[in-house]
PDB file of N, CA and C in Angstrom:
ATOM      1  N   UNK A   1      -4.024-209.045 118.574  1.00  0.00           N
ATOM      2  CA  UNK A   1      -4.289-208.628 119.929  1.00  0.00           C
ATOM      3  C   UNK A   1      -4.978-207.260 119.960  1.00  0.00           C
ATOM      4  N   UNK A   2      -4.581-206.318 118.832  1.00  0.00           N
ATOM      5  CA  UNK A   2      -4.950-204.940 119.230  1.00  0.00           C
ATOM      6  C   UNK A   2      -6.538-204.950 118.622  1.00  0.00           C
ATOM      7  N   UNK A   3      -7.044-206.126 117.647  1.00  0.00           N
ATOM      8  CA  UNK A   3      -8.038-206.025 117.279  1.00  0.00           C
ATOM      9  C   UNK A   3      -8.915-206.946 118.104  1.00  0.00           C
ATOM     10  N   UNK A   4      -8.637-207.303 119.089  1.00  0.00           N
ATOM     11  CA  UNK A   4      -9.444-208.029 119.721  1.00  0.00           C
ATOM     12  C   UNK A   4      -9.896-206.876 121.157  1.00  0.00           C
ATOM     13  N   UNK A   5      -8.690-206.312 121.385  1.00  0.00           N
ATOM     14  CA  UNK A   5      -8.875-205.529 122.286  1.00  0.00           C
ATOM     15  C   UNK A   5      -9.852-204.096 121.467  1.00  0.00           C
ATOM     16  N   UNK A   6      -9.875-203.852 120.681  1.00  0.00           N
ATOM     17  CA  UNK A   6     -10.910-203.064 119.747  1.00  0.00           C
ATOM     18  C   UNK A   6     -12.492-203.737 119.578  1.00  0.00           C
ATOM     19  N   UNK A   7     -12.442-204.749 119.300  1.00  0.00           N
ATOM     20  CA  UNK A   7     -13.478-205.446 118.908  1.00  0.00           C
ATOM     21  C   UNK A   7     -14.469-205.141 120.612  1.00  0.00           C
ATOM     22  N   UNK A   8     -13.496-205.513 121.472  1.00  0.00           N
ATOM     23  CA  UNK A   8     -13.986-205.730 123.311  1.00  0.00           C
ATOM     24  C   UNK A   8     -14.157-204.114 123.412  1.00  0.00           C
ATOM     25  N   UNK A   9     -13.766-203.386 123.224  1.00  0.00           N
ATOM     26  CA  UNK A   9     -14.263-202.129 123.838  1.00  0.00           C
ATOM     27  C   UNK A   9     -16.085-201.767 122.646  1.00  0.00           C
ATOM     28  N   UNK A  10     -16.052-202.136 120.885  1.00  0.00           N
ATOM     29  CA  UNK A  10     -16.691-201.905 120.732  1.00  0.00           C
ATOM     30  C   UNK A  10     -18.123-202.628 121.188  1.00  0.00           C
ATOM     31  N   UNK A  11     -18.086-203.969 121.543  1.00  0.00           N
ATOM     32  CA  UNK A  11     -19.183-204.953 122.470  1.00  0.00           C
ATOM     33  C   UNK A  11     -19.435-204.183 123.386  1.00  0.00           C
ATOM     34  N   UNK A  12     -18.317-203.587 124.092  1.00  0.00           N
ATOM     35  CA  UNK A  12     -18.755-202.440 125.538  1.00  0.00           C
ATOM     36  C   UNK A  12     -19.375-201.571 125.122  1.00  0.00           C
ATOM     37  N   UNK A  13     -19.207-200.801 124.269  1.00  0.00           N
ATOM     38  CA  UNK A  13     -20.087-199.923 123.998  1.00  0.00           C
ATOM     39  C   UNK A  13     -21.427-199.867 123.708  1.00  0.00           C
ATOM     40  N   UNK A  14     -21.227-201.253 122.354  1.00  0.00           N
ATOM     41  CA  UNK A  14     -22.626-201.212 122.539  1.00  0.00           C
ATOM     42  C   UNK A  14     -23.403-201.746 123.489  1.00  0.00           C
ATOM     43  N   UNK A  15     -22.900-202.924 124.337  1.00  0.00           N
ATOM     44  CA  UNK A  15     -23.765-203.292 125.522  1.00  0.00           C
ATOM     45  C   UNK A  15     -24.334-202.317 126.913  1.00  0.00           C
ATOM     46  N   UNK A  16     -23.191-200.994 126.325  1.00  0.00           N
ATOM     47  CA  UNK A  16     -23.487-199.860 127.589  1.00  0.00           C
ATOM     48  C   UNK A  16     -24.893-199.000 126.757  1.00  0.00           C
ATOM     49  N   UNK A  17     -25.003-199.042 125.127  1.00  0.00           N
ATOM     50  CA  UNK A  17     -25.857-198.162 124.354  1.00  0.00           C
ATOM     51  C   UNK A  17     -27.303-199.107 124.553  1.00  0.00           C
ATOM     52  N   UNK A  18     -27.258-200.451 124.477  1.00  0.00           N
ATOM     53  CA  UNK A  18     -28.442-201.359 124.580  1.00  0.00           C
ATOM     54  C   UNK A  18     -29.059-201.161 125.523  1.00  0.00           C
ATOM     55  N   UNK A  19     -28.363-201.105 126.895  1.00  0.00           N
ATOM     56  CA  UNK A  19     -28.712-200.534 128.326  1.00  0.00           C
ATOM     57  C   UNK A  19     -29.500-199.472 128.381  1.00  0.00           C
ATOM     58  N   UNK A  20     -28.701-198.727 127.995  1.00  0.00           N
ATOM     59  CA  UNK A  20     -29.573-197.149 128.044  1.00  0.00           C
ATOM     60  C   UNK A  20     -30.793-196.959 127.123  1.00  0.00           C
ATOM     61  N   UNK A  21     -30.575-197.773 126.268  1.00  0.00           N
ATOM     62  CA  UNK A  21     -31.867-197.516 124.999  1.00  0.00           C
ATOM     63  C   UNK A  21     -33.059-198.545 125.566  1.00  0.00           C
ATOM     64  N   UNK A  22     -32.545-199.482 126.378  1.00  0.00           N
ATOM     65  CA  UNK A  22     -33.857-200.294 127.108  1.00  0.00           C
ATOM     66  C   UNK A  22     -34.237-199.561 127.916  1.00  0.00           C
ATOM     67  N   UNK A  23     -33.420-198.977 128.837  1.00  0.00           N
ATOM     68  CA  UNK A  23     -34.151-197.985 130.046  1.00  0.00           C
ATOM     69  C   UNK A  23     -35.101-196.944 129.553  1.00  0.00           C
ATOM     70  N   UNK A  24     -34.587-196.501 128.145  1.00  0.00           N
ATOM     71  CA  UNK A  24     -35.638-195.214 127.592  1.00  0.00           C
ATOM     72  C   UNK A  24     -36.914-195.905 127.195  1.00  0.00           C
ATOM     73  N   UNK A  25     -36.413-197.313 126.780  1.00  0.00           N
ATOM     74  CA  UNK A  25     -38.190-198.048 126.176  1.00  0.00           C
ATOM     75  C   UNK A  25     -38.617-198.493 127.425  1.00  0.00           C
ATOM     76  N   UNK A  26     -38.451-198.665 128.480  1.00  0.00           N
ATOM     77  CA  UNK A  26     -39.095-198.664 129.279  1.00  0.00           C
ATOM     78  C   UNK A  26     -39.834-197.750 129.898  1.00  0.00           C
ATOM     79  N   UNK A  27     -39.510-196.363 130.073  1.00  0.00           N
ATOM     80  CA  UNK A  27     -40.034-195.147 130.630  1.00  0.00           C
ATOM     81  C   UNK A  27     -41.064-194.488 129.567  1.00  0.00           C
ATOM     82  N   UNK A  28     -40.709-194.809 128.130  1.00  0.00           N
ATOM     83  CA  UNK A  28     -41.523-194.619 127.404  1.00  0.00           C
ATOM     84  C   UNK A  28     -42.931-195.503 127.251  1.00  0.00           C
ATOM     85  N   UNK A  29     -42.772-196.709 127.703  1.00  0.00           N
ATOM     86  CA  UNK A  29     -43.768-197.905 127.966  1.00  0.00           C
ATOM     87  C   UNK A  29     -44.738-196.970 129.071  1.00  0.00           C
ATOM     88  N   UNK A  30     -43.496-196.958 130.295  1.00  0.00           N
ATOM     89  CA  UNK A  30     -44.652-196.579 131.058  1.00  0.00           C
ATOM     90  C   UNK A  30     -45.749-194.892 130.923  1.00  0.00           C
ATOM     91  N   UNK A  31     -45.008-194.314 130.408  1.00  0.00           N
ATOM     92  CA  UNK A  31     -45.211-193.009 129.862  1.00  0.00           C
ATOM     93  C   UNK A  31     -46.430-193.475 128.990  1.00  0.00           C
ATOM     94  N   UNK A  32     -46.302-194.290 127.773  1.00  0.00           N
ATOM     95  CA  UNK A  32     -47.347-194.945 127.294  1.00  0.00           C
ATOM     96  C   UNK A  32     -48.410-195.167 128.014  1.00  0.00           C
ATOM     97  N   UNK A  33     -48.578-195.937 128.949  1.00  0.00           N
ATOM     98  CA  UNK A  33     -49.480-196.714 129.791  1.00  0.00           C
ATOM     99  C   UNK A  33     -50.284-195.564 130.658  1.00  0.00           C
ATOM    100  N   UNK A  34     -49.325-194.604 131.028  1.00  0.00           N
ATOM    101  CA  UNK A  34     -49.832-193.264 131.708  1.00  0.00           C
ATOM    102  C   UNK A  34     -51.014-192.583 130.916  1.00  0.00           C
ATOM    103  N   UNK A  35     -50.767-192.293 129.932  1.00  0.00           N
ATOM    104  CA  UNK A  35     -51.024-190.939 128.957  1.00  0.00           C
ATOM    105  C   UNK A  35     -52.517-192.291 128.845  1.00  0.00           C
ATOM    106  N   UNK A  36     -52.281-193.264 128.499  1.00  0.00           N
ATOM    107  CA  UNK A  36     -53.706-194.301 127.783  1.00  0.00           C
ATOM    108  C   UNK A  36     -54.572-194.020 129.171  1.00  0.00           C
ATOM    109  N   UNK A  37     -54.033-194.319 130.302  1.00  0.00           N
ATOM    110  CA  UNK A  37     -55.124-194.283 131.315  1.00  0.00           C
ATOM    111  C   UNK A  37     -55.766-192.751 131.597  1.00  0.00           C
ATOM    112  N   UNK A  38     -54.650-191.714 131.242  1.00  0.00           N
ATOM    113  CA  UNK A  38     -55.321-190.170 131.522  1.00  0.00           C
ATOM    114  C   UNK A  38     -56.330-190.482 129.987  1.00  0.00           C
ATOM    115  N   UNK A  39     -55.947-190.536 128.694  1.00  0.00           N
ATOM    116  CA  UNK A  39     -57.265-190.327 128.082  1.00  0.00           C
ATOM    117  C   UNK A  39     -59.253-191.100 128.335  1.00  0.00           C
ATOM    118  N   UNK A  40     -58.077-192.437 129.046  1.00  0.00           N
ATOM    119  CA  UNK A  40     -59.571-193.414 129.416  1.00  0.00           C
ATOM    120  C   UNK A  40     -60.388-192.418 130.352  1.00  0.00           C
ATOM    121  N   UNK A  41     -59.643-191.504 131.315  1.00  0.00           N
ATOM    122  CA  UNK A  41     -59.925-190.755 132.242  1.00  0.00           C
ATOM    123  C   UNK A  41     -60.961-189.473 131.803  1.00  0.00           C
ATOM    124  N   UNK A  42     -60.359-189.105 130.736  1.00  0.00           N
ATOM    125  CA  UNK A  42     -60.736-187.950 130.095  1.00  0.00           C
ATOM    126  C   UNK A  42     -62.151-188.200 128.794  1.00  0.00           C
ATOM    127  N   UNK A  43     -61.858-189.486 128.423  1.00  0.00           N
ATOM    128  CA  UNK A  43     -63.603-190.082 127.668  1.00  0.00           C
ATOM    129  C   UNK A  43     -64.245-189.679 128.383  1.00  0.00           C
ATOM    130  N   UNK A  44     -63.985-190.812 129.663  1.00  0.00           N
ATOM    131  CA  UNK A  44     -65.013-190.751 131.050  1.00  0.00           C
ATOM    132  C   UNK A  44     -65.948-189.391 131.667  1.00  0.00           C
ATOM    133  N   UNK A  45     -65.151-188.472 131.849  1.00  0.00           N
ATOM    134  CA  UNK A  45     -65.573-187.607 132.068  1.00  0.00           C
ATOM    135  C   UNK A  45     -65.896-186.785 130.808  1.00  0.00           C
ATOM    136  N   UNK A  46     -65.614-187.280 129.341  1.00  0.00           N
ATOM    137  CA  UNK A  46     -66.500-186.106 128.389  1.00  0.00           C
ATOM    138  C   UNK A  46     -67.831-186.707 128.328  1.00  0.00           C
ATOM    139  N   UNK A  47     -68.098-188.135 128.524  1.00  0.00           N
ATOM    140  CA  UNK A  47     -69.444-188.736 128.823  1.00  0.00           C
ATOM    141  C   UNK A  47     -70.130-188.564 129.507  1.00  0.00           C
ATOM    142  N   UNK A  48     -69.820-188.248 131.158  1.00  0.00           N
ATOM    143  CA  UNK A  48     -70.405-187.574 131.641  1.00  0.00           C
ATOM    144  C   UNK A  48     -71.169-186.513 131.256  1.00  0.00           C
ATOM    145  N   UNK A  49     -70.177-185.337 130.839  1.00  0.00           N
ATOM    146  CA  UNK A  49     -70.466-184.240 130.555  1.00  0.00           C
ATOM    147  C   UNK A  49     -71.416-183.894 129.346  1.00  0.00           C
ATOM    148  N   UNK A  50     -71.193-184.754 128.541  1.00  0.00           N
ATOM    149  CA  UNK A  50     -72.217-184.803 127.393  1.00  0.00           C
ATOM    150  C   UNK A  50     -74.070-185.328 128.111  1.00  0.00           C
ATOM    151  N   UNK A  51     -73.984-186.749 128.981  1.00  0.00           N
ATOM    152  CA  UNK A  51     -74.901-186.898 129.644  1.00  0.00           C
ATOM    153  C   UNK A  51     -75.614-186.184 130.236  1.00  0.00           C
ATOM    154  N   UNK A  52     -75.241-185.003 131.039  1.00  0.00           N
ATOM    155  CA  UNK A  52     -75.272-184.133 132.144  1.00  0.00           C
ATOM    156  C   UNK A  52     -75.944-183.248 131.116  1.00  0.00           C
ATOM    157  N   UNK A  53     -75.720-182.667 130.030  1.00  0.00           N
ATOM    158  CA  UNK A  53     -75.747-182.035 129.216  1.00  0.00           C
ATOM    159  C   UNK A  53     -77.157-182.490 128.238  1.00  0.00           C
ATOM    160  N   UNK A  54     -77.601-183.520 127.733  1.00  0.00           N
ATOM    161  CA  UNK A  54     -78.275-183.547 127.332  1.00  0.00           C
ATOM    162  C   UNK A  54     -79.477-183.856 128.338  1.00  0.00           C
ATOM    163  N   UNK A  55     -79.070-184.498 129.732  1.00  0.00           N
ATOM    164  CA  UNK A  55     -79.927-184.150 131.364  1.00  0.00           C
ATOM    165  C   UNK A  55     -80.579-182.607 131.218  1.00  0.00           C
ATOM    166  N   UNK A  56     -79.905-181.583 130.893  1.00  0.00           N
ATOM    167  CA  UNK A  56     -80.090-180.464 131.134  1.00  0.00           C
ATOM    168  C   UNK A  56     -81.339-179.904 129.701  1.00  0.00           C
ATOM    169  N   UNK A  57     -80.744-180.681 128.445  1.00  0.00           N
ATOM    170  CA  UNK A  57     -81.660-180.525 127.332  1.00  0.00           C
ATOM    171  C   UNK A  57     -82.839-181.364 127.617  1.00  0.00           C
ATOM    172  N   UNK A  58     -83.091-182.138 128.005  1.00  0.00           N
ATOM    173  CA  UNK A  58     -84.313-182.708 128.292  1.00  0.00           C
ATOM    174  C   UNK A  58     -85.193-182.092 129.659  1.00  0.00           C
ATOM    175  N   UNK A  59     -84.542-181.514 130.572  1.00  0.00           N
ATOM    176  CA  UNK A  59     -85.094-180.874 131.275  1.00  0.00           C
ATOM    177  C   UNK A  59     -86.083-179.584 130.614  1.00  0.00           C
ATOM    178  N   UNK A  60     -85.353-178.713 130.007  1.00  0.00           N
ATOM    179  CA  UNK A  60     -85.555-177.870 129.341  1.00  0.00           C
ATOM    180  C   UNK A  60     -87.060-178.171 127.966  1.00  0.00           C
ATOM    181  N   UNK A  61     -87.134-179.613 127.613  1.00  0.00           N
ATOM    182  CA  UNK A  61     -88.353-179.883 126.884  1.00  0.00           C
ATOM    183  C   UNK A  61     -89.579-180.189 127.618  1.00  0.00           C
ATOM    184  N   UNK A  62     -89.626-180.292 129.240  1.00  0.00           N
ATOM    185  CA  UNK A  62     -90.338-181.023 129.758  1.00  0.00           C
ATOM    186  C   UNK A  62     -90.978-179.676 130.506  1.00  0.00           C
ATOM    187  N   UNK A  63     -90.623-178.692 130.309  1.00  0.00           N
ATOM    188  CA  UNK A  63     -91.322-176.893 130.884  1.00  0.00           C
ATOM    189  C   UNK A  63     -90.473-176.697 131.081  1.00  0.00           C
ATOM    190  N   UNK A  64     -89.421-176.733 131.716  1.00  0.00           N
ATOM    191  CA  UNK A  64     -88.276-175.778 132.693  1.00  0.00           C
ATOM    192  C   UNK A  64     -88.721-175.541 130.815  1.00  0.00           C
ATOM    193  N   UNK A  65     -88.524-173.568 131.010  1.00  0.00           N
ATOM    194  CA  UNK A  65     -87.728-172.829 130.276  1.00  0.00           C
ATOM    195  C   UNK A  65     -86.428-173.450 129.503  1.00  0.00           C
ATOM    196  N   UNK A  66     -85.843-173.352 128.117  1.00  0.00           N
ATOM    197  CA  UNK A  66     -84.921-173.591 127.440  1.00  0.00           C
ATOM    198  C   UNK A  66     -84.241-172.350 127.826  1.00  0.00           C
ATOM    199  N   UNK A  67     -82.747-172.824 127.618  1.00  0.00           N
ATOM    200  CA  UNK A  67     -81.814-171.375 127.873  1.00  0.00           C
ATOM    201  C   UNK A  67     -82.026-170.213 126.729  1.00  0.00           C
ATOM    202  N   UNK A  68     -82.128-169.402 126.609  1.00  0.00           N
ATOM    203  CA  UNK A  68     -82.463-168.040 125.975  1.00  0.00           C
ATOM    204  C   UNK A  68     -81.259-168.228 125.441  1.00  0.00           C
ATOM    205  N   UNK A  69     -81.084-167.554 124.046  1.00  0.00           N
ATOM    206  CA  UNK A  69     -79.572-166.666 123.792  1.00  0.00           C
ATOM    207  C   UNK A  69     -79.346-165.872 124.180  1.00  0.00           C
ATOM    208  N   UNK A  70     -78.374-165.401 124.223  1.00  0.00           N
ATOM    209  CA  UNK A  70     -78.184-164.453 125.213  1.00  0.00           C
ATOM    210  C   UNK A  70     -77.783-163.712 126.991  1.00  0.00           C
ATOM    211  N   UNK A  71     -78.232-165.670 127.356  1.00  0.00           N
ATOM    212  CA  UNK A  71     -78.192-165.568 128.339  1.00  0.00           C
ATOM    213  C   UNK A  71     -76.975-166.322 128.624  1.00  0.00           C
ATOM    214  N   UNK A  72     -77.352-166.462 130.645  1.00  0.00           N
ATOM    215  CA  UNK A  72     -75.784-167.056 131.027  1.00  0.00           C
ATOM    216  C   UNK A  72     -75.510-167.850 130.880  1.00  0.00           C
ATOM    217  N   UNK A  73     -76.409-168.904 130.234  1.00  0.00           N
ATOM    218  CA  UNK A  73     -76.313-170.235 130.318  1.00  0.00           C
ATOM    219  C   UNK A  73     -75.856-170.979 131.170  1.00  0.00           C
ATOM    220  N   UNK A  74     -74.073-171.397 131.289  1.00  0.00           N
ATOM    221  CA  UNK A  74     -73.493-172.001 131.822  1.00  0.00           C
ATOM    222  C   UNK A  74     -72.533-171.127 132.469  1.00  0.00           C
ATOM    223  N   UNK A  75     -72.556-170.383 132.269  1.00  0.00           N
ATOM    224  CA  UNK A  75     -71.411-169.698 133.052  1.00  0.00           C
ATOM    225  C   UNK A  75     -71.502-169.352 134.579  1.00  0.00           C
ATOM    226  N   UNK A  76     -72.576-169.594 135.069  1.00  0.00           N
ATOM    227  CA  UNK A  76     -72.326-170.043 136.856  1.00  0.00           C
ATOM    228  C   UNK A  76     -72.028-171.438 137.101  1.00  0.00           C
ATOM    229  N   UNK A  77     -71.200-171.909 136.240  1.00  0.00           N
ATOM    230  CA  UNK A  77     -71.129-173.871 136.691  1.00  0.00           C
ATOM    231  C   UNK A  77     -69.505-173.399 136.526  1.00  0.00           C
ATOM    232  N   UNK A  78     -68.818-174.262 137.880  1.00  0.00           N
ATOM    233  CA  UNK A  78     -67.139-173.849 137.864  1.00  0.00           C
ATOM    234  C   UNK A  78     -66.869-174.457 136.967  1.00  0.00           C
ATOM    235  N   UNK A  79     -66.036-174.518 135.968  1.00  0.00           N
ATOM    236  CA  UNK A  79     -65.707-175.279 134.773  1.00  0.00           C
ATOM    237  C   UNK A  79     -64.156-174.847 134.341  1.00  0.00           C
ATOM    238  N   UNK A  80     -63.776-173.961 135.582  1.00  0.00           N
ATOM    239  CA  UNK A  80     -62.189-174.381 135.309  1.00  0.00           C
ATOM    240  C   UNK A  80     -61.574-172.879 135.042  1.00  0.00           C
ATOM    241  N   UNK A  81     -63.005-171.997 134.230  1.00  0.00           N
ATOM    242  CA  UNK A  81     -63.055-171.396 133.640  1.00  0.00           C
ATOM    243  C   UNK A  81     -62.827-169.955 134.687  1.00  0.00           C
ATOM    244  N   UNK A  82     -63.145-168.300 134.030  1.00  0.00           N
ATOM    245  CA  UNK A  82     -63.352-167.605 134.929  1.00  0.00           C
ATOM    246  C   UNK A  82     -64.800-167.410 135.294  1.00  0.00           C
ATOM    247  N   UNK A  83     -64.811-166.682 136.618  1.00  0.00           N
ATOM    248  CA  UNK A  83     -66.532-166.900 136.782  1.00  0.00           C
ATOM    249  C   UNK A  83     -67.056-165.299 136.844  1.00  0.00           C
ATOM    250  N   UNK A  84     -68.028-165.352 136.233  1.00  0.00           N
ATOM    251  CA  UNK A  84     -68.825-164.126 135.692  1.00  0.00           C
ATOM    252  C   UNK A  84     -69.595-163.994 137.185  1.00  0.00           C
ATOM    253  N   UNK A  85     -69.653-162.450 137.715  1.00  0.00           N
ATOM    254  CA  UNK A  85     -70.619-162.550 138.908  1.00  0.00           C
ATOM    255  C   UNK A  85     -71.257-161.712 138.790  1.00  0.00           C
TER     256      UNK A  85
END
């Protein structure tokens, strides 16, 4: 009797530990699924930016002036960054 009543609390336990360890693979799933769509997010926009960017290098072969060294280049474009005035 006392090992049956042992045996039943250890099934409880673990059926209370299975519980909780599914709930964490789940939040981690979705946590997963999160983080994949922010990087799809974040390609996206380095493609852009690379595009935009070589937009700007081809401008620059066609007469516009090439950026100088030295100069501001990019630093009047908001970029998150601080802005030089």
């Amino acid at each position: 009797m006392a090992k049956n009543k042992r045996l039943l609390d250890e099934v409880t336990k673990l059926r209370v530990s299975f519980e909780e360890l599914s709930a964490q693979h789940v939040r981690a799933e979705d946590t997963v699924e999160s983080l994949q769509i922010e990087v799809m997010r974040q390609k996206g926009l380095n493609e852009k930016l690379e595009n935009d960017l070589m937009g700007l290098d081809k401008k620059g072969d066609r007469g516009t002036p090439p950026l100088v060294q030295g100069s501001q280049g990019l630093a009047g474009l908001d970029i998150g960054g601080k802005q030089v005035h």
